[in-house]
Protein backbone atom coordinates (compact mmCIF):
# COMPACT_ATOMS: atom_id res chain seq x y z
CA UNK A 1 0.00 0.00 0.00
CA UNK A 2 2.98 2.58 0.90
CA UNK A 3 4.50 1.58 -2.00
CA UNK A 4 1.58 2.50 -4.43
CA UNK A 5 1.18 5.56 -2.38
CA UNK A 6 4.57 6.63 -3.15
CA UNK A 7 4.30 5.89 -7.18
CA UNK A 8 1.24 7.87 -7.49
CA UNK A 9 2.76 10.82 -5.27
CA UNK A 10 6.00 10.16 -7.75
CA UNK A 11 3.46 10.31 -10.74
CA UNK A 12 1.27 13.46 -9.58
CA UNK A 13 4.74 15.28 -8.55
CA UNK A 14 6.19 14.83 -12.33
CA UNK A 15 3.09 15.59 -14.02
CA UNK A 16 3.29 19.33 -11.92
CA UNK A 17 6.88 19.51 -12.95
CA UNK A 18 5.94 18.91 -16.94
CA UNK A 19 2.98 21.17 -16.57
CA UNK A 20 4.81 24.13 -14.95
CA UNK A 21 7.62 23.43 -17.17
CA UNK A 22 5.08 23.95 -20.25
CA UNK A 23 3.07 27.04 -19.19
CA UNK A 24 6.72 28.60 -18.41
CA UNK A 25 7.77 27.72 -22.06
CA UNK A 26 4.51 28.91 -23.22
CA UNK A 27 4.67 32.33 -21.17
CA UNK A 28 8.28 32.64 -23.04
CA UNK A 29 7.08 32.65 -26.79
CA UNK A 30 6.20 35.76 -28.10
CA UNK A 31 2.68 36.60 -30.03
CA UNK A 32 3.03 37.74 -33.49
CA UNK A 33 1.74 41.07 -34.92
CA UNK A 34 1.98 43.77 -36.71
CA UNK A 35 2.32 47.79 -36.49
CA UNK A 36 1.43 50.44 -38.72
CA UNK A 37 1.50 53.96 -38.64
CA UNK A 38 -1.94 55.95 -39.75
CA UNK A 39 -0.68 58.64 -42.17
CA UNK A 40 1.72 56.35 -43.74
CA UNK A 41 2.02 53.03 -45.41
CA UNK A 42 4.82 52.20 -43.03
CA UNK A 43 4.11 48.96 -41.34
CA UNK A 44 6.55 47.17 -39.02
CA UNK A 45 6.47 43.35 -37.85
CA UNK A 46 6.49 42.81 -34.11
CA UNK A 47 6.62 40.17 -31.29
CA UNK A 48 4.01 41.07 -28.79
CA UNK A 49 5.51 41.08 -24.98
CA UNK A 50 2.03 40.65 -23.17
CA UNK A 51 3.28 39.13 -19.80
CA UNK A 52 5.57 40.19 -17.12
CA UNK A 53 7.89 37.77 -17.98
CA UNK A 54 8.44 38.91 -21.84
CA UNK A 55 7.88 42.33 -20.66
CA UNK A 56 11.52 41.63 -18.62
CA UNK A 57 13.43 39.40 -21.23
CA UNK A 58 12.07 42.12 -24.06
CA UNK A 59 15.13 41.82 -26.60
CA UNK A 60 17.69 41.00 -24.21
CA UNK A 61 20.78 39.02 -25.44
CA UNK A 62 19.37 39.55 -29.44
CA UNK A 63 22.54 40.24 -31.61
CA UNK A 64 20.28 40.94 -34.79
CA UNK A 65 16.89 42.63 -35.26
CA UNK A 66 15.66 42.68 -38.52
CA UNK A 67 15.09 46.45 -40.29
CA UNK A 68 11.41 46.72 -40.13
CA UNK A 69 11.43 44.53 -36.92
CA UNK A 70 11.07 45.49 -33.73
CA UNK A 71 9.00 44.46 -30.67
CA UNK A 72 5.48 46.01 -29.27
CA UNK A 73 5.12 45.55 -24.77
CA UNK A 74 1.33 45.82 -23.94
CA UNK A 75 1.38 47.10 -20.66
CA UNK A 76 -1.67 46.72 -17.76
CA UNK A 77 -1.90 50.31 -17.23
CA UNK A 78 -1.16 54.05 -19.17
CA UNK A 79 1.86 55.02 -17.00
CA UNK A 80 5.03 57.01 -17.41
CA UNK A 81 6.78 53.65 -18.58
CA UNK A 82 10.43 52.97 -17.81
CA UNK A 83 12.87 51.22 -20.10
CA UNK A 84 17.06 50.16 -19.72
CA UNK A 85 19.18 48.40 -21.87
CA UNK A 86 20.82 46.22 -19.91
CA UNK A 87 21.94 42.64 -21.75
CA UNK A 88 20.69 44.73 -24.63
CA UNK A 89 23.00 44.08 -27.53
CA UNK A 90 21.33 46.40 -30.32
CA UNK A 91 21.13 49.52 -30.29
CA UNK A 92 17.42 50.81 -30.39
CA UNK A 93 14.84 53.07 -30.62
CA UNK A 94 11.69 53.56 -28.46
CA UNK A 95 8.39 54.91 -28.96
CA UNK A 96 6.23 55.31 -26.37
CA UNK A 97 1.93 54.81 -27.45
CA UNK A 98 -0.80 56.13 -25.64
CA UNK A 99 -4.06 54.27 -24.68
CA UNK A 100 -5.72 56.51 -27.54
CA UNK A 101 -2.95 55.23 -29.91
CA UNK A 102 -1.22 58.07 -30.54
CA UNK A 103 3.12 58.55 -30.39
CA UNK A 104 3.17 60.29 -27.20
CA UNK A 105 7.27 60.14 -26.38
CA UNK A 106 10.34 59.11 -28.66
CA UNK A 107 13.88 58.24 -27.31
CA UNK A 108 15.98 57.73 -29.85
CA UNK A 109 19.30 55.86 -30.21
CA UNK A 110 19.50 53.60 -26.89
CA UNK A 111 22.79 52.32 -26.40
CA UNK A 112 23.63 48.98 -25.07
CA UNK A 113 24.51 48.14 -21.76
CA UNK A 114 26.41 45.39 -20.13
CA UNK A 115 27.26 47.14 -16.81
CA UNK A 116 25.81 45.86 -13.52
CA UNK A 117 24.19 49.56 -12.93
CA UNK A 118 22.60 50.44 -15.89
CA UNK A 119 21.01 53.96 -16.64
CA UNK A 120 16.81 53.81 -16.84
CA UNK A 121 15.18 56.14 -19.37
CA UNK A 122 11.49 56.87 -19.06
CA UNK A 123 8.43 58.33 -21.39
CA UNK A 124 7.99 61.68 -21.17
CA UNK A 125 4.46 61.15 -21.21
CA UNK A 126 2.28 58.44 -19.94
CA UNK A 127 1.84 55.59 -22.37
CA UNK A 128 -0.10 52.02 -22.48
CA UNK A 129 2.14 50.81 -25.37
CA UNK A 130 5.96 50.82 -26.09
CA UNK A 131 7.84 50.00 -29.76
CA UNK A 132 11.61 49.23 -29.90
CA UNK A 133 13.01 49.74 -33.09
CA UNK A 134 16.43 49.29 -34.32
CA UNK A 135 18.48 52.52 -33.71
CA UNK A 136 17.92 54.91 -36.60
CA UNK A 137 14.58 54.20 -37.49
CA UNK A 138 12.57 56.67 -36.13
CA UNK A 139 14.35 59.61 -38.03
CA UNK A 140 14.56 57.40 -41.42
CA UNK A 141 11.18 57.14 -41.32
CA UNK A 142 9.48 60.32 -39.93
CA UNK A 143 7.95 59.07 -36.81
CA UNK A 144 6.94 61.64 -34.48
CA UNK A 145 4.95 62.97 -31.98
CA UNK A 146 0.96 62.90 -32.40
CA UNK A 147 1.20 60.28 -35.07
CA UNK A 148 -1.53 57.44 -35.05
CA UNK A 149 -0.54 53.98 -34.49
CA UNK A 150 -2.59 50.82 -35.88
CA UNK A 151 -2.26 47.66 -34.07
CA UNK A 152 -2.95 43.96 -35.81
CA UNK A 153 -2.87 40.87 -34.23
């Protein structure tokens, strides 16, 4: 009787293992989208970081991002949002969104940091959304203030 005790225990305890093991992996991979500005036909393709967890690994450790690449973070609430680049390895740009959808903040050319301290940059305004773009893409392309953004997913 112990012994079947102690095989089902065994069983139950390695199907919680597999299971949190899964919804980790599962909370890792990014959502697939894409984002387009209003008043031009300038589109760029995104991974969605919707959880806490992709929200913090972002584009960490990434030694390529394609041109018209970049990555959208949905974020709970509109807040002054807060960004570093530590284990960054691109350089990037970052465009703050409002709830309304409109370009509310723009820091451009982020440098990478591998430093233990590493400097935190925030909107200017308060924003729901936040696009990093390679470095340089904000000026080659016009992006500014007040623009409209268009979300697909």
């Amino acid at each position: 009787m112990l012994k079947k005790r102690l095989c089902v225990s065994i069983v139950l305890l390695i199907f919680f293992l597999i299971s949190k093991v899964y919804g980790e992996d599962q909370n890792k991979k990014f959502r697939n989208g894409k984002v387009m500005l209003f008043d031009q036909t300038l589109s760029f393709n995104v991974e969605i970081a919707r959880t806490e967890l992709q929200r913090n690994i972002g584009l960490m450790y990434r030694k390529f991002l394609p041109q018209y690449n970049g990555m959208l973070f949905i974020f709970e609430e509109e807040v002054i949002q807060r960004v570093w680049m530590k284990n960054t390895l691109i350089s990037l740009d970052v465009i703050f969104i409002s709830a309304e959808n409109n370009v509310v903040s723009i820091i451009k050319n982020l440098q990478p940091c591998s430093k233990q301290l590493c400097r935190i940059f925030e909107s200017a305004k308060k924003s729901k959304y936040m696009l990093e773009l390679n470095a340089g893409m904000v000026q080659k392309n016009g992006i500014k203030i007040g623009q409209k953004i268009l979300f697909e997913w």
